[in-house]
PDB file of N, CA and C in Angstrom:
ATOM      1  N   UNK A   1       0.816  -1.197   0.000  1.00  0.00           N
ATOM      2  CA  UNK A   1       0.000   0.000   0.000  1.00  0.00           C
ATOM      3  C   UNK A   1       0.858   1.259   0.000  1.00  0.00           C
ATOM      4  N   UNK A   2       2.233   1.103   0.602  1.00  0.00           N
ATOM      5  CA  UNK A   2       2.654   2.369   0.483  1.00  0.00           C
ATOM      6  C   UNK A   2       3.553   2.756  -0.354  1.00  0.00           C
ATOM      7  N   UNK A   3       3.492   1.769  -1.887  1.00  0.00           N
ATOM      8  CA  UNK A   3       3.849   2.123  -2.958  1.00  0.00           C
ATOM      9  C   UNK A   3       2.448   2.813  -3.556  1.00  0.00           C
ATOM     10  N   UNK A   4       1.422   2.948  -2.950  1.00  0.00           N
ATOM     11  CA  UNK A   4      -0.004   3.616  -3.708  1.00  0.00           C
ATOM     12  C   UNK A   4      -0.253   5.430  -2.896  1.00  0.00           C
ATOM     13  N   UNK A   5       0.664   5.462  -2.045  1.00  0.00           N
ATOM     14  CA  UNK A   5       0.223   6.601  -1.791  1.00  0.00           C
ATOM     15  C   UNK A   5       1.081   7.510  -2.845  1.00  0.00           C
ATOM     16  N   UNK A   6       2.072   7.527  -2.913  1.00  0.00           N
ATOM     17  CA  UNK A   6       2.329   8.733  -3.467  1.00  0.00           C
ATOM     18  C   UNK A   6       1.491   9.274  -5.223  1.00  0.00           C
ATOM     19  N   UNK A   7       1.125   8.362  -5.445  1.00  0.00           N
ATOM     20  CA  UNK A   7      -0.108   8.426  -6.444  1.00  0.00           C
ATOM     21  C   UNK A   7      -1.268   9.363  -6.298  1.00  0.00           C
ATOM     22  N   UNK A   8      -1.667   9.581  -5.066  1.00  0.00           N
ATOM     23  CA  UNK A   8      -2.795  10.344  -4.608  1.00  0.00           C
ATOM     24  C   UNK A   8      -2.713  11.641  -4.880  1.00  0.00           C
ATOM     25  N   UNK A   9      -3.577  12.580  -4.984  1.00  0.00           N
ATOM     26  CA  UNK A   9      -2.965  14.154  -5.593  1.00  0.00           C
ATOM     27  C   UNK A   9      -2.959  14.556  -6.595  1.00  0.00           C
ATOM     28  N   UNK A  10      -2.696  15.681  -7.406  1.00  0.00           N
ATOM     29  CA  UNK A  10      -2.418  16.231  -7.872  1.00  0.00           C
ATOM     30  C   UNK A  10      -1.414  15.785  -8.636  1.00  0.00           C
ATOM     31  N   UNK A  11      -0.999  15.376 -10.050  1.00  0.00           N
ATOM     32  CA  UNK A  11       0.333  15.674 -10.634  1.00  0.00           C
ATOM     33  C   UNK A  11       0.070  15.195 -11.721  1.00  0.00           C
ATOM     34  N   UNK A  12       1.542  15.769 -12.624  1.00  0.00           N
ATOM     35  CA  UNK A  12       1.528  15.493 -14.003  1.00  0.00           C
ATOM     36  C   UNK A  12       1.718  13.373 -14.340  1.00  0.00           C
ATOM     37  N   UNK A  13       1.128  12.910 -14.828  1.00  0.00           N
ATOM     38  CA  UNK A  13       1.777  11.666 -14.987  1.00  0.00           C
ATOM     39  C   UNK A  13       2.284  11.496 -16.283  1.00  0.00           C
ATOM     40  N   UNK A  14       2.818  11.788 -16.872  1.00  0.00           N
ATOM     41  CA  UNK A  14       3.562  11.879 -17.966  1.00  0.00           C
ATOM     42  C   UNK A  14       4.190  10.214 -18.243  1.00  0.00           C
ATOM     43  N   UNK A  15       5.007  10.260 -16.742  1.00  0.00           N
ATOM     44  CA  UNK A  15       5.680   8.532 -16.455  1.00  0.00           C
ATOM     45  C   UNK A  15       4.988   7.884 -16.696  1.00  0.00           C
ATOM     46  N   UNK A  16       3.890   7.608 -16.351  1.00  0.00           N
ATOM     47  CA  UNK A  16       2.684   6.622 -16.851  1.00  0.00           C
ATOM     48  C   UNK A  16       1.866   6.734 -17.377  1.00  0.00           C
ATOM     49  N   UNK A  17       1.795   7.252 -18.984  1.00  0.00           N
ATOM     50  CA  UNK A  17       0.835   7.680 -19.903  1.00  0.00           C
ATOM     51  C   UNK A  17       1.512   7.897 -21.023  1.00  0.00           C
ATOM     52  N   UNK A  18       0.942   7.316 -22.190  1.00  0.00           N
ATOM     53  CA  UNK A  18       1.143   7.435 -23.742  1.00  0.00           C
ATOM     54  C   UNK A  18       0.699   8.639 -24.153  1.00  0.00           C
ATOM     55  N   UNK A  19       2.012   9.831 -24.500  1.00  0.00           N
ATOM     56  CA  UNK A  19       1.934  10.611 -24.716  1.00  0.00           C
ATOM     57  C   UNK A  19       1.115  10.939 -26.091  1.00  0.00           C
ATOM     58  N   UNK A  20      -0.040  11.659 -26.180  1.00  0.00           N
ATOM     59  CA  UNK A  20      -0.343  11.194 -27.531  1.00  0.00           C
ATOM     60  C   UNK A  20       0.738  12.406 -28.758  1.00  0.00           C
ATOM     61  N   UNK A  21       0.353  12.309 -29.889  1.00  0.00           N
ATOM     62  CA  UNK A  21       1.536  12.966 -30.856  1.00  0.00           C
ATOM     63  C   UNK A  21       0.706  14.154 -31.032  1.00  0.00           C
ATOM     64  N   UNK A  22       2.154  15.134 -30.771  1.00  0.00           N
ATOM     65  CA  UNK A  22       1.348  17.317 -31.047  1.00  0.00           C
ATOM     66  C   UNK A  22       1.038  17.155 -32.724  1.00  0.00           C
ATOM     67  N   UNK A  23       0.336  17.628 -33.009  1.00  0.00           N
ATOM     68  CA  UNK A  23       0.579  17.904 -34.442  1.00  0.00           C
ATOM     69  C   UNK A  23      -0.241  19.683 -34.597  1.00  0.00           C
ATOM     70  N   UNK A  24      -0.070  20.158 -35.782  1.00  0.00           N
ATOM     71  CA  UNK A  24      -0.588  21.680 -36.249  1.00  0.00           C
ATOM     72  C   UNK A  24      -2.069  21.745 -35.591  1.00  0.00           C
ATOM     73  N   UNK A  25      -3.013  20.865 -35.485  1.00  0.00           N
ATOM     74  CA  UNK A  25      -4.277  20.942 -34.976  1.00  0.00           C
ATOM     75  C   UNK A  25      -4.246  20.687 -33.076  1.00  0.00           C
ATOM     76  N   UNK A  26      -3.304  19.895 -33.191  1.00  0.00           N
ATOM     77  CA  UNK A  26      -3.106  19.188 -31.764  1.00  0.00           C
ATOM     78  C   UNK A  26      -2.361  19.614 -30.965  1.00  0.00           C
ATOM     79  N   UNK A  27      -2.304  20.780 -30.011  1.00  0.00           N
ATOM     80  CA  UNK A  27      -0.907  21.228 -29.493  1.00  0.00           C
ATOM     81  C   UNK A  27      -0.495  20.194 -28.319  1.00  0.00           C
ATOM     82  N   UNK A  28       0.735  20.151 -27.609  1.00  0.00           N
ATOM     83  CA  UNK A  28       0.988  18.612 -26.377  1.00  0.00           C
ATOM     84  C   UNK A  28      -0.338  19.024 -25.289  1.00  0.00           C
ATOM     85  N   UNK A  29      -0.334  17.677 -25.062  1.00  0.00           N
ATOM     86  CA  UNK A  29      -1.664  17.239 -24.184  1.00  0.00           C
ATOM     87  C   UNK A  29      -1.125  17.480 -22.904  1.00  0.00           C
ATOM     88  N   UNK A  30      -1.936  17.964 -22.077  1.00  0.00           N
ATOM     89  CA  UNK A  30      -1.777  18.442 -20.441  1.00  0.00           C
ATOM     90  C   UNK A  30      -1.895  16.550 -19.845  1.00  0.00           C
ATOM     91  N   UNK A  31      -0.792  16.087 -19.476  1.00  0.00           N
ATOM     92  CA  UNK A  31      -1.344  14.968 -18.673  1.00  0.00           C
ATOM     93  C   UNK A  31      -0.982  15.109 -17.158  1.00  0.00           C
ATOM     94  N   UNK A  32      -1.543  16.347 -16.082  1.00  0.00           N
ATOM     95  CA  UNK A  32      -2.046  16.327 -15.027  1.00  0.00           C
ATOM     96  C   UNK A  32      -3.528  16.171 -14.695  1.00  0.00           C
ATOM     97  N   UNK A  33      -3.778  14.836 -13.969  1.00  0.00           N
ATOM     98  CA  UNK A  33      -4.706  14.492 -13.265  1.00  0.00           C
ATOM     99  C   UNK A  33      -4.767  14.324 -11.973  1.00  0.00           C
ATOM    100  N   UNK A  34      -5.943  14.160 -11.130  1.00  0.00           N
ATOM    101  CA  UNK A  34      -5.790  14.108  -9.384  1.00  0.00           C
ATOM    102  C   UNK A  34      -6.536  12.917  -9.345  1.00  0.00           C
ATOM    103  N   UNK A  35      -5.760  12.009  -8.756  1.00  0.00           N
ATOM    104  CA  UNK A  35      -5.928  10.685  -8.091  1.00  0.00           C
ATOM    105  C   UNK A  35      -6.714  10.871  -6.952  1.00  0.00           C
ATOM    106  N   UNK A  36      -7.664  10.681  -6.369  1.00  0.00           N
ATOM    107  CA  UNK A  36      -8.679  10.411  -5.341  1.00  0.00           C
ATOM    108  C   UNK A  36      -8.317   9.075  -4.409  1.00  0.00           C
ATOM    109  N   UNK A  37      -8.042   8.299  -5.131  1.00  0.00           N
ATOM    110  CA  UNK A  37      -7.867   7.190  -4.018  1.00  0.00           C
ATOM    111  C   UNK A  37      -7.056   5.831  -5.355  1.00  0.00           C
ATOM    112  N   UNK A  38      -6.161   4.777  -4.451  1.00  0.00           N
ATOM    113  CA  UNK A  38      -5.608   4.221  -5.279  1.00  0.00           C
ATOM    114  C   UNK A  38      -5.121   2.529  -4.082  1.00  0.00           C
ATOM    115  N   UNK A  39      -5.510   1.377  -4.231  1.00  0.00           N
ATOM    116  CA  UNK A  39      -5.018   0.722  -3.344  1.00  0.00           C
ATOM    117  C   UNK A  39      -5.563  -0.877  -4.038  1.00  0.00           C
ATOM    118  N   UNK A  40      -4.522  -1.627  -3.119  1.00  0.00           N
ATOM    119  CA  UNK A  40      -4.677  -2.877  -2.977  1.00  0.00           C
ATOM    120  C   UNK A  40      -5.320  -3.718  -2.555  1.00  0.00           C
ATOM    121  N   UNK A  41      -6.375  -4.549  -2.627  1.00  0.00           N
ATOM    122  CA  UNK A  41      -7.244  -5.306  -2.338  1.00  0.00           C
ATOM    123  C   UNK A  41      -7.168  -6.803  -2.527  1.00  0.00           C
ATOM    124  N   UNK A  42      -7.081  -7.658  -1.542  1.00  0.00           N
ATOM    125  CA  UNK A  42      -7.401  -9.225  -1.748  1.00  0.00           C
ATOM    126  C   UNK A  42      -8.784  -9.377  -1.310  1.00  0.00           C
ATOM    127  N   UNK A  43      -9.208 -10.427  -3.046  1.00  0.00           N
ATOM    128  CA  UNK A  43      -9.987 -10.864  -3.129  1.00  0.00           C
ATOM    129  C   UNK A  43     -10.331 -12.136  -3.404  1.00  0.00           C
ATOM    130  N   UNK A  44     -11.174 -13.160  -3.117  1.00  0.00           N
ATOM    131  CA  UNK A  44     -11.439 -14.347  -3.380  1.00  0.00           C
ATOM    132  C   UNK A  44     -11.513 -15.098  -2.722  1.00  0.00           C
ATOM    133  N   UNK A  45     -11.745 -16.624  -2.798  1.00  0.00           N
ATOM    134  CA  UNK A  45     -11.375 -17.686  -1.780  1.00  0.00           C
ATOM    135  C   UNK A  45     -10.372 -17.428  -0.958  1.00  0.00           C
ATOM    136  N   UNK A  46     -10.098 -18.091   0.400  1.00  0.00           N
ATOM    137  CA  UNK A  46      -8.282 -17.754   1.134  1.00  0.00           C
ATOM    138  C   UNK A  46      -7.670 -18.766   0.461  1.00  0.00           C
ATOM    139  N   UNK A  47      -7.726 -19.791  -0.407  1.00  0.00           N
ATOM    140  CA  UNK A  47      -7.456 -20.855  -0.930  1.00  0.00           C
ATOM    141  C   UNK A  47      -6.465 -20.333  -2.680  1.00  0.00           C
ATOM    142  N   UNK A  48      -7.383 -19.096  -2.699  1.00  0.00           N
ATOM    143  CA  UNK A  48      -6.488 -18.448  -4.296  1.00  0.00           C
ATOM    144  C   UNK A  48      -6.990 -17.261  -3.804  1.00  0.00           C
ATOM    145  N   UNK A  49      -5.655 -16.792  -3.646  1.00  0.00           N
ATOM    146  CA  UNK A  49      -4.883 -15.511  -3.460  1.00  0.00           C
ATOM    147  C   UNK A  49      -4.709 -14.887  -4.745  1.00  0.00           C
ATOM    148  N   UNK A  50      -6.200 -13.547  -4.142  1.00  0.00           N
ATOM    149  CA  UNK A  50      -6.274 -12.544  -5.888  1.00  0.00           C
ATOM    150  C   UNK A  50      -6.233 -11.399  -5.263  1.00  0.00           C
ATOM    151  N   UNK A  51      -5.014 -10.381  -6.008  1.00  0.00           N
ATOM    152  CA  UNK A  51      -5.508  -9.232  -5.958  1.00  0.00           C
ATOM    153  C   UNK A  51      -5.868  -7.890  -6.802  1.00  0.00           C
ATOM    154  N   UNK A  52      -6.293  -7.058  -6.217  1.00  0.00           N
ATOM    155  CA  UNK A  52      -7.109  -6.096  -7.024  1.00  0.00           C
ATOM    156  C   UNK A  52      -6.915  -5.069  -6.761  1.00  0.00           C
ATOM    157  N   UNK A  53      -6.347  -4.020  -7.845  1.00  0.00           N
ATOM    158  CA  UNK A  53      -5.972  -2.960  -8.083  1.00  0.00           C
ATOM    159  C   UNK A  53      -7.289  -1.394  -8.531  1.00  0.00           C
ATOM    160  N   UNK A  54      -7.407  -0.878  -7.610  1.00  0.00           N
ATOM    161  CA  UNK A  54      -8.399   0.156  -7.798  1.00  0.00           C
ATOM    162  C   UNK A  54      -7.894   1.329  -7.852  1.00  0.00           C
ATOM    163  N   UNK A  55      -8.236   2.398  -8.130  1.00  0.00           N
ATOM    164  CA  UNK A  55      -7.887   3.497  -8.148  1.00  0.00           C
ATOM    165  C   UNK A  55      -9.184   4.564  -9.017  1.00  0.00           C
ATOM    166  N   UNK A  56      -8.974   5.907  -8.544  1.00  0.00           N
ATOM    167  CA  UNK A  56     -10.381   6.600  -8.819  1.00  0.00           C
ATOM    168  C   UNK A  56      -9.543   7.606  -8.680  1.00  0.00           C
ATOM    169  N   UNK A  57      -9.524   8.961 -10.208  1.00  0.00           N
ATOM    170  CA  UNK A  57      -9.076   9.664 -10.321  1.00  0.00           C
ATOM    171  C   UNK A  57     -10.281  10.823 -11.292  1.00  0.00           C
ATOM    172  N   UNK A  58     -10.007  11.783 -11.374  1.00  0.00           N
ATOM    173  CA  UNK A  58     -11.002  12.880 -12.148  1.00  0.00           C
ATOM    174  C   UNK A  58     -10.391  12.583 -13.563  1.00  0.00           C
ATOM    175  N   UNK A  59      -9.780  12.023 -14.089  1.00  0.00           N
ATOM    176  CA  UNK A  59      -9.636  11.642 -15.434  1.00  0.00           C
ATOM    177  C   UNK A  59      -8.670  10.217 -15.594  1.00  0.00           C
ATOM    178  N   UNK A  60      -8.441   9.953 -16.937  1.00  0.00           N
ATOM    179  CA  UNK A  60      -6.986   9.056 -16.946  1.00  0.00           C
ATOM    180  C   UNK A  60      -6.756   9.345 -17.983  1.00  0.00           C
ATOM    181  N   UNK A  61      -5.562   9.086 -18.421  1.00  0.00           N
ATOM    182  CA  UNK A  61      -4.881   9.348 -19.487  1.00  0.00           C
ATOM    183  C   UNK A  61      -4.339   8.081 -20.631  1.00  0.00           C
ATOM    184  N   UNK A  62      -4.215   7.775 -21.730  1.00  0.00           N
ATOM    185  CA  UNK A  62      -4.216   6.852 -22.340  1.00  0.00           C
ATOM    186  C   UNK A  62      -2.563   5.652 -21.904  1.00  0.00           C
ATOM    187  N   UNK A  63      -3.722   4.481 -21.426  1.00  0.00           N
ATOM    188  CA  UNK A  63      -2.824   3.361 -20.752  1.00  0.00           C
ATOM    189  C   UNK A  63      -1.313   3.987 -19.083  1.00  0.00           C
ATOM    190  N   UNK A  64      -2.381   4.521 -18.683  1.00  0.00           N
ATOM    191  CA  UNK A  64      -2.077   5.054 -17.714  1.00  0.00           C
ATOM    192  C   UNK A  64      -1.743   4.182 -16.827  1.00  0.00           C
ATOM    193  N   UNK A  65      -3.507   3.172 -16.213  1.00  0.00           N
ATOM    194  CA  UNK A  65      -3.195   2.443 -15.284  1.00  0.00           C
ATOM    195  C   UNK A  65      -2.369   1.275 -15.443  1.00  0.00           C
ATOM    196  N   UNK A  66      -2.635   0.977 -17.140  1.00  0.00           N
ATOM    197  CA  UNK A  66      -1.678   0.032 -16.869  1.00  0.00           C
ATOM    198  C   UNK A  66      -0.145   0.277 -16.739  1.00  0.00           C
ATOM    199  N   UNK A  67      -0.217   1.326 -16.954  1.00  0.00           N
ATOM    200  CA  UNK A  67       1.465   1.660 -16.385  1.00  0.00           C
ATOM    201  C   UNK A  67       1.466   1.625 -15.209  1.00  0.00           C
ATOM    202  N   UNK A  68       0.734   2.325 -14.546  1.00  0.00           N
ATOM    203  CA  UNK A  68       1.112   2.037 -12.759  1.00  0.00           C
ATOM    204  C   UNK A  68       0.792   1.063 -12.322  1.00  0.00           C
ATOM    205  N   UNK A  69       0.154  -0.043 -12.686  1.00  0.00           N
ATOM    206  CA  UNK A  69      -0.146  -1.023 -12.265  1.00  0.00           C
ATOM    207  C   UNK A  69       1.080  -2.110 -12.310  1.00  0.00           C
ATOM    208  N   UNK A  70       2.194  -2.002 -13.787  1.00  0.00           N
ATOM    209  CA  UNK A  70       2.927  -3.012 -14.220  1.00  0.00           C
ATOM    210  C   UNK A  70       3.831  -2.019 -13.115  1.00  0.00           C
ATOM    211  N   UNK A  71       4.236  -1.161 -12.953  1.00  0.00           N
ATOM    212  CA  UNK A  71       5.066  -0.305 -12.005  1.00  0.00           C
ATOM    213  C   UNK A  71       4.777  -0.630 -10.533  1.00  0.00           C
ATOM    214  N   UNK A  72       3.633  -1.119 -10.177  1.00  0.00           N
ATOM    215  CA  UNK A  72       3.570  -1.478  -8.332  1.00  0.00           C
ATOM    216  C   UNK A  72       3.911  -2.702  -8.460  1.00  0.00           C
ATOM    217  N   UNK A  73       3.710  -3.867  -9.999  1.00  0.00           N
ATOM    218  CA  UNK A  73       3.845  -4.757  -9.586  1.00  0.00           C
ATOM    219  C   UNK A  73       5.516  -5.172  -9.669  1.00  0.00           C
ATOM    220  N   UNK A  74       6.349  -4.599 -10.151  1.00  0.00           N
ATOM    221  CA  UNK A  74       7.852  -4.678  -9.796  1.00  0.00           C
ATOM    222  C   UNK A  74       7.976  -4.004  -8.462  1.00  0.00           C
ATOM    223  N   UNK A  75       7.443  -3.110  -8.036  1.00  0.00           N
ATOM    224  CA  UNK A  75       7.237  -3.075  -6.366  1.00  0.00           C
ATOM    225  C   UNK A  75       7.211  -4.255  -5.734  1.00  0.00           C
ATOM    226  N   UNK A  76       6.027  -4.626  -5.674  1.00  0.00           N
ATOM    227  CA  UNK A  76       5.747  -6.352  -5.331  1.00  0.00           C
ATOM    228  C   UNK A  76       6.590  -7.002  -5.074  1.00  0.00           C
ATOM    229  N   UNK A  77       7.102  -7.215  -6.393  1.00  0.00           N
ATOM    230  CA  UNK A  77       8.506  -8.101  -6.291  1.00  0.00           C
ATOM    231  C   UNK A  77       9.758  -8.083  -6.359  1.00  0.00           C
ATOM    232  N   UNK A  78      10.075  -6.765  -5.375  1.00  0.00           N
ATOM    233  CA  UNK A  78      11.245  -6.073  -5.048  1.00  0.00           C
ATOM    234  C   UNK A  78      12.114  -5.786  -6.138  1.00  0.00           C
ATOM    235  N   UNK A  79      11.534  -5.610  -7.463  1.00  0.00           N
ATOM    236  CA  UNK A  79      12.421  -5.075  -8.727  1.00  0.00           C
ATOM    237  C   UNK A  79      12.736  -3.613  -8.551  1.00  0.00           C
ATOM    238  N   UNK A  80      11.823  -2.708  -7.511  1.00  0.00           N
ATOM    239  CA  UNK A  80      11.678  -1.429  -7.395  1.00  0.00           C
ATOM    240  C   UNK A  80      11.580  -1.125  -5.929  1.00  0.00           C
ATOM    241  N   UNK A  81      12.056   0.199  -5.201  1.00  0.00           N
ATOM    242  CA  UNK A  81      11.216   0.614  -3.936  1.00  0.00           C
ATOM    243  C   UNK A  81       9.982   1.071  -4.069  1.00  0.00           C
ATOM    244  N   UNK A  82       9.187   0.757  -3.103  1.00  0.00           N
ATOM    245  CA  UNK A  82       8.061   1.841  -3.219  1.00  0.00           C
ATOM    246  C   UNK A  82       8.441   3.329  -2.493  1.00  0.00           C
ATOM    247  N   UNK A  83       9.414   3.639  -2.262  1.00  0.00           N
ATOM    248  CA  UNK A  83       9.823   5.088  -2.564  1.00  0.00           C
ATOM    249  C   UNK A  83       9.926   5.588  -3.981  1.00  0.00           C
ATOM    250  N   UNK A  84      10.559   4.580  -4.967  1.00  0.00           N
ATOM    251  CA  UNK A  84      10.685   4.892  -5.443  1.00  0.00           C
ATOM    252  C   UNK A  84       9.550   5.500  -6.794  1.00  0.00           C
ATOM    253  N   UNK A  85       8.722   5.383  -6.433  1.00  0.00           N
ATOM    254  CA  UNK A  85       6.988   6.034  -6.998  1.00  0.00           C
ATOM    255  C   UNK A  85       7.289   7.657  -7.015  1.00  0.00           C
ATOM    256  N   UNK A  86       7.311   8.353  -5.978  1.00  0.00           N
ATOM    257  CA  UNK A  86       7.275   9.839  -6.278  1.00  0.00           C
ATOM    258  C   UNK A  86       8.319  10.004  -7.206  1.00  0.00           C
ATOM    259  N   UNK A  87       9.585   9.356  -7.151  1.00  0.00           N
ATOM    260  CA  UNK A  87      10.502  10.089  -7.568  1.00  0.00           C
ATOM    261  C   UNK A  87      10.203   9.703  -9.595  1.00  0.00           C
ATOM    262  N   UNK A  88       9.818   8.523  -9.994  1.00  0.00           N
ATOM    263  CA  UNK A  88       8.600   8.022 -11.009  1.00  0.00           C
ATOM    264  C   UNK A  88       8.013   9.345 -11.564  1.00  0.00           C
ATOM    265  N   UNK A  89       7.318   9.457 -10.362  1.00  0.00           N
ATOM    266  CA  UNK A  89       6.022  10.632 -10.651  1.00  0.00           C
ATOM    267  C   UNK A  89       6.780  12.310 -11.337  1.00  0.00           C
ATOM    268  N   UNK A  90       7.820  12.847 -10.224  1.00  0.00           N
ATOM    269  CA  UNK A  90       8.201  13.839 -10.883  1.00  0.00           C
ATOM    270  C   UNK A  90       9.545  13.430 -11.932  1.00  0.00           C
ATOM    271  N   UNK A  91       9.980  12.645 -12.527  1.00  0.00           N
ATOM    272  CA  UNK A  91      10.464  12.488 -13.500  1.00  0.00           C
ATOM    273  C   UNK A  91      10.154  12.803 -14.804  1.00  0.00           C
ATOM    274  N   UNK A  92       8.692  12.855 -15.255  1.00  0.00           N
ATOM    275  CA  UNK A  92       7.956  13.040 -15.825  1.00  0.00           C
ATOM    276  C   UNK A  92       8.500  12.452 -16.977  1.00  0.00           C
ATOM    277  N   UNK A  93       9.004  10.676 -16.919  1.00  0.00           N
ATOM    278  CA  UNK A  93       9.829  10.158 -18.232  1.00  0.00           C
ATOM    279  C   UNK A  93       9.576   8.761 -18.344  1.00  0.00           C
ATOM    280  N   UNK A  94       8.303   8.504 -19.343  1.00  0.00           N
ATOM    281  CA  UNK A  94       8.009   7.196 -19.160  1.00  0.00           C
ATOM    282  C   UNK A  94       8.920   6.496 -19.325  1.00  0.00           C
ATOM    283  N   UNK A  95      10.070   6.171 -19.710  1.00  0.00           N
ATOM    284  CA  UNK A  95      11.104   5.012 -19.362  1.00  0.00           C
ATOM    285  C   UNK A  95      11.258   4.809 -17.788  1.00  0.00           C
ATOM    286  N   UNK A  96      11.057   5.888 -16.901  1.00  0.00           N
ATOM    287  CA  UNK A  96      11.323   5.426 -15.587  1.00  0.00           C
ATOM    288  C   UNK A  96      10.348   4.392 -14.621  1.00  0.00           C
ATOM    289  N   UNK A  97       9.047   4.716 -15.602  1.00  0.00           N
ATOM    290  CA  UNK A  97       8.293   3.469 -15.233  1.00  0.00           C
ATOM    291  C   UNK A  97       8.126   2.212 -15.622  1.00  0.00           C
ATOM    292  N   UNK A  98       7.563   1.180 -15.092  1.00  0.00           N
ATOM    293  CA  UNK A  98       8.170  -0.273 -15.062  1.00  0.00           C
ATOM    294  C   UNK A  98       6.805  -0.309 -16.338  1.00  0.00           C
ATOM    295  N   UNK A  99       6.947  -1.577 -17.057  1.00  0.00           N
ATOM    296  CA  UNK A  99       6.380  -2.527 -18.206  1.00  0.00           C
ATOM    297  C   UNK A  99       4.622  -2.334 -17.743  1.00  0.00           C
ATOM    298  N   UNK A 100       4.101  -2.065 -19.216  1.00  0.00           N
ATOM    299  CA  UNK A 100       2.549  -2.129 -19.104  1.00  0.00           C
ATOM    300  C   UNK A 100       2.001  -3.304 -18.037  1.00  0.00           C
ATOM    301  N   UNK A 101       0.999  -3.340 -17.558  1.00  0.00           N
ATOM    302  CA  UNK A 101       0.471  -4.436 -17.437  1.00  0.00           C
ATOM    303  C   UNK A 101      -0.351  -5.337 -18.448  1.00  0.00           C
ATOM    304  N   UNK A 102      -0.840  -6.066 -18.786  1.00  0.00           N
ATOM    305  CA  UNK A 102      -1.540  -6.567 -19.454  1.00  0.00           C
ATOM    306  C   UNK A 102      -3.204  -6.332 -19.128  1.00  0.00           C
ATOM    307  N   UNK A 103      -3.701  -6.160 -20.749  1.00  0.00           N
ATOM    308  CA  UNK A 103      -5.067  -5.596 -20.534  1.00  0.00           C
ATOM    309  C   UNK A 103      -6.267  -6.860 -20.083  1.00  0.00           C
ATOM    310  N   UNK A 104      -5.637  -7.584 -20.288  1.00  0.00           N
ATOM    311  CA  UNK A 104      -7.082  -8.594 -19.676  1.00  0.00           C
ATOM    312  C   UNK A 104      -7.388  -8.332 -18.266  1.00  0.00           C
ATOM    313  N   UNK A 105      -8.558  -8.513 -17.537  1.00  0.00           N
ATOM    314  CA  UNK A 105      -9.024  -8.468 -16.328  1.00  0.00           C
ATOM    315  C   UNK A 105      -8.740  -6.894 -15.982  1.00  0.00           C
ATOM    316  N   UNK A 106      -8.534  -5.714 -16.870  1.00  0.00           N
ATOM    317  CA  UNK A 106      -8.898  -4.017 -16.332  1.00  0.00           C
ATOM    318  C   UNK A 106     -10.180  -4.208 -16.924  1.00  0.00           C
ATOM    319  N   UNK A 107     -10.616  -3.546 -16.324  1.00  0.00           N
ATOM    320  CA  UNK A 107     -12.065  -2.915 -16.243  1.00  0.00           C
ATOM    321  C   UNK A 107     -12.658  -1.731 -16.300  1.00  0.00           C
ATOM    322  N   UNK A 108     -13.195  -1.091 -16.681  1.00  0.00           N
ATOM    323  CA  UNK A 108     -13.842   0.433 -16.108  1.00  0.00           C
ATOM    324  C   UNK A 108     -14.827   0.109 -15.310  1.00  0.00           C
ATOM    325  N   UNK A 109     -14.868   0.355 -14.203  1.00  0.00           N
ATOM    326  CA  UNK A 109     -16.320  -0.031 -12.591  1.00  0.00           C
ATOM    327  C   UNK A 109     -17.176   1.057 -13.231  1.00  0.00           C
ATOM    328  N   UNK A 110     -16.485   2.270 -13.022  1.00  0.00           N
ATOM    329  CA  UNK A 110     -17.990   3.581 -13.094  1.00  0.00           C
ATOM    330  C   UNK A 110     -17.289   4.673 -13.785  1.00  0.00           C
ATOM    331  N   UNK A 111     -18.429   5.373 -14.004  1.00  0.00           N
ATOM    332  CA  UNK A 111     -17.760   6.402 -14.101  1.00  0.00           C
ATOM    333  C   UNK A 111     -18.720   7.634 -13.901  1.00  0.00           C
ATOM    334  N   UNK A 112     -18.519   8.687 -13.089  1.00  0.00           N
ATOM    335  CA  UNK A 112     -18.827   9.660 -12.344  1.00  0.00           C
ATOM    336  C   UNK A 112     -19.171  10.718 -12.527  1.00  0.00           C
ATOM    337  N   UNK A 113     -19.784  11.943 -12.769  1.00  0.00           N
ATOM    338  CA  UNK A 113     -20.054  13.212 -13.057  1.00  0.00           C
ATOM    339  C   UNK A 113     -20.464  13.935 -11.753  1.00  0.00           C
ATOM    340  N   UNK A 114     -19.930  14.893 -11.227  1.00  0.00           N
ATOM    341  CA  UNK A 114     -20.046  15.902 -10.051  1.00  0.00           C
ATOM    342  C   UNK A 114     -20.460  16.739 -10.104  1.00  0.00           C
TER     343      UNK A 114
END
């Protein structure tokens, strides 16, 4: 979990988002969004050990989560610190984040208007 906090907030994610391409119509895309909440969940039988990745932000940006998702999960398995997330975050250089995750089993749950 405390590779998920520094996620929370305010910031540019650049590190984890497919920048899309500027062109004459298209000037570069703003990719600051605010994360609301972001965490780890086991779910299932105690017999198979599943877990589940949530997070709820006022936008996302294209293949975002699965960047942070393939990025906590080298957390996980000590390929990374989970300090090392903020420093991720203001890098603003997707090479510093770890390998997509794979799209099977993401989901969109909801989605919200305020």
């Amino acid at each position: 979990q405390l590779s998920c906090d520094p996620l929370i907030g305010e910031h540019d994610f650049s590190s984890f988002c497919r920048r899309p391409k500027p062109s004459d119509d298209n000037p570069p895309a703003a990719l600051v969004r605010r994360v609301l909440s972001a965490r780890w969940d086991e779910v299932g039988p105690p017999t198979r050990r599943l877990l589940r990745f949530e997070i709820t932000a006022n936008a996302f940006c294209h293949q975002m989560v699965r960047s942070i998702v393939g990025t906590l999960v080298e957390v996980g398995l000590g390929r990374r610190s989970a300090g090392s997330i903020l420093g991720t975050i203001r890098s603003r250089d997707r090479s510093s984040a770890g390998q997509l995750a794979p799209p099977h089993g993401l989901c969109l749950w909801e989605v919200g208007y305020g």
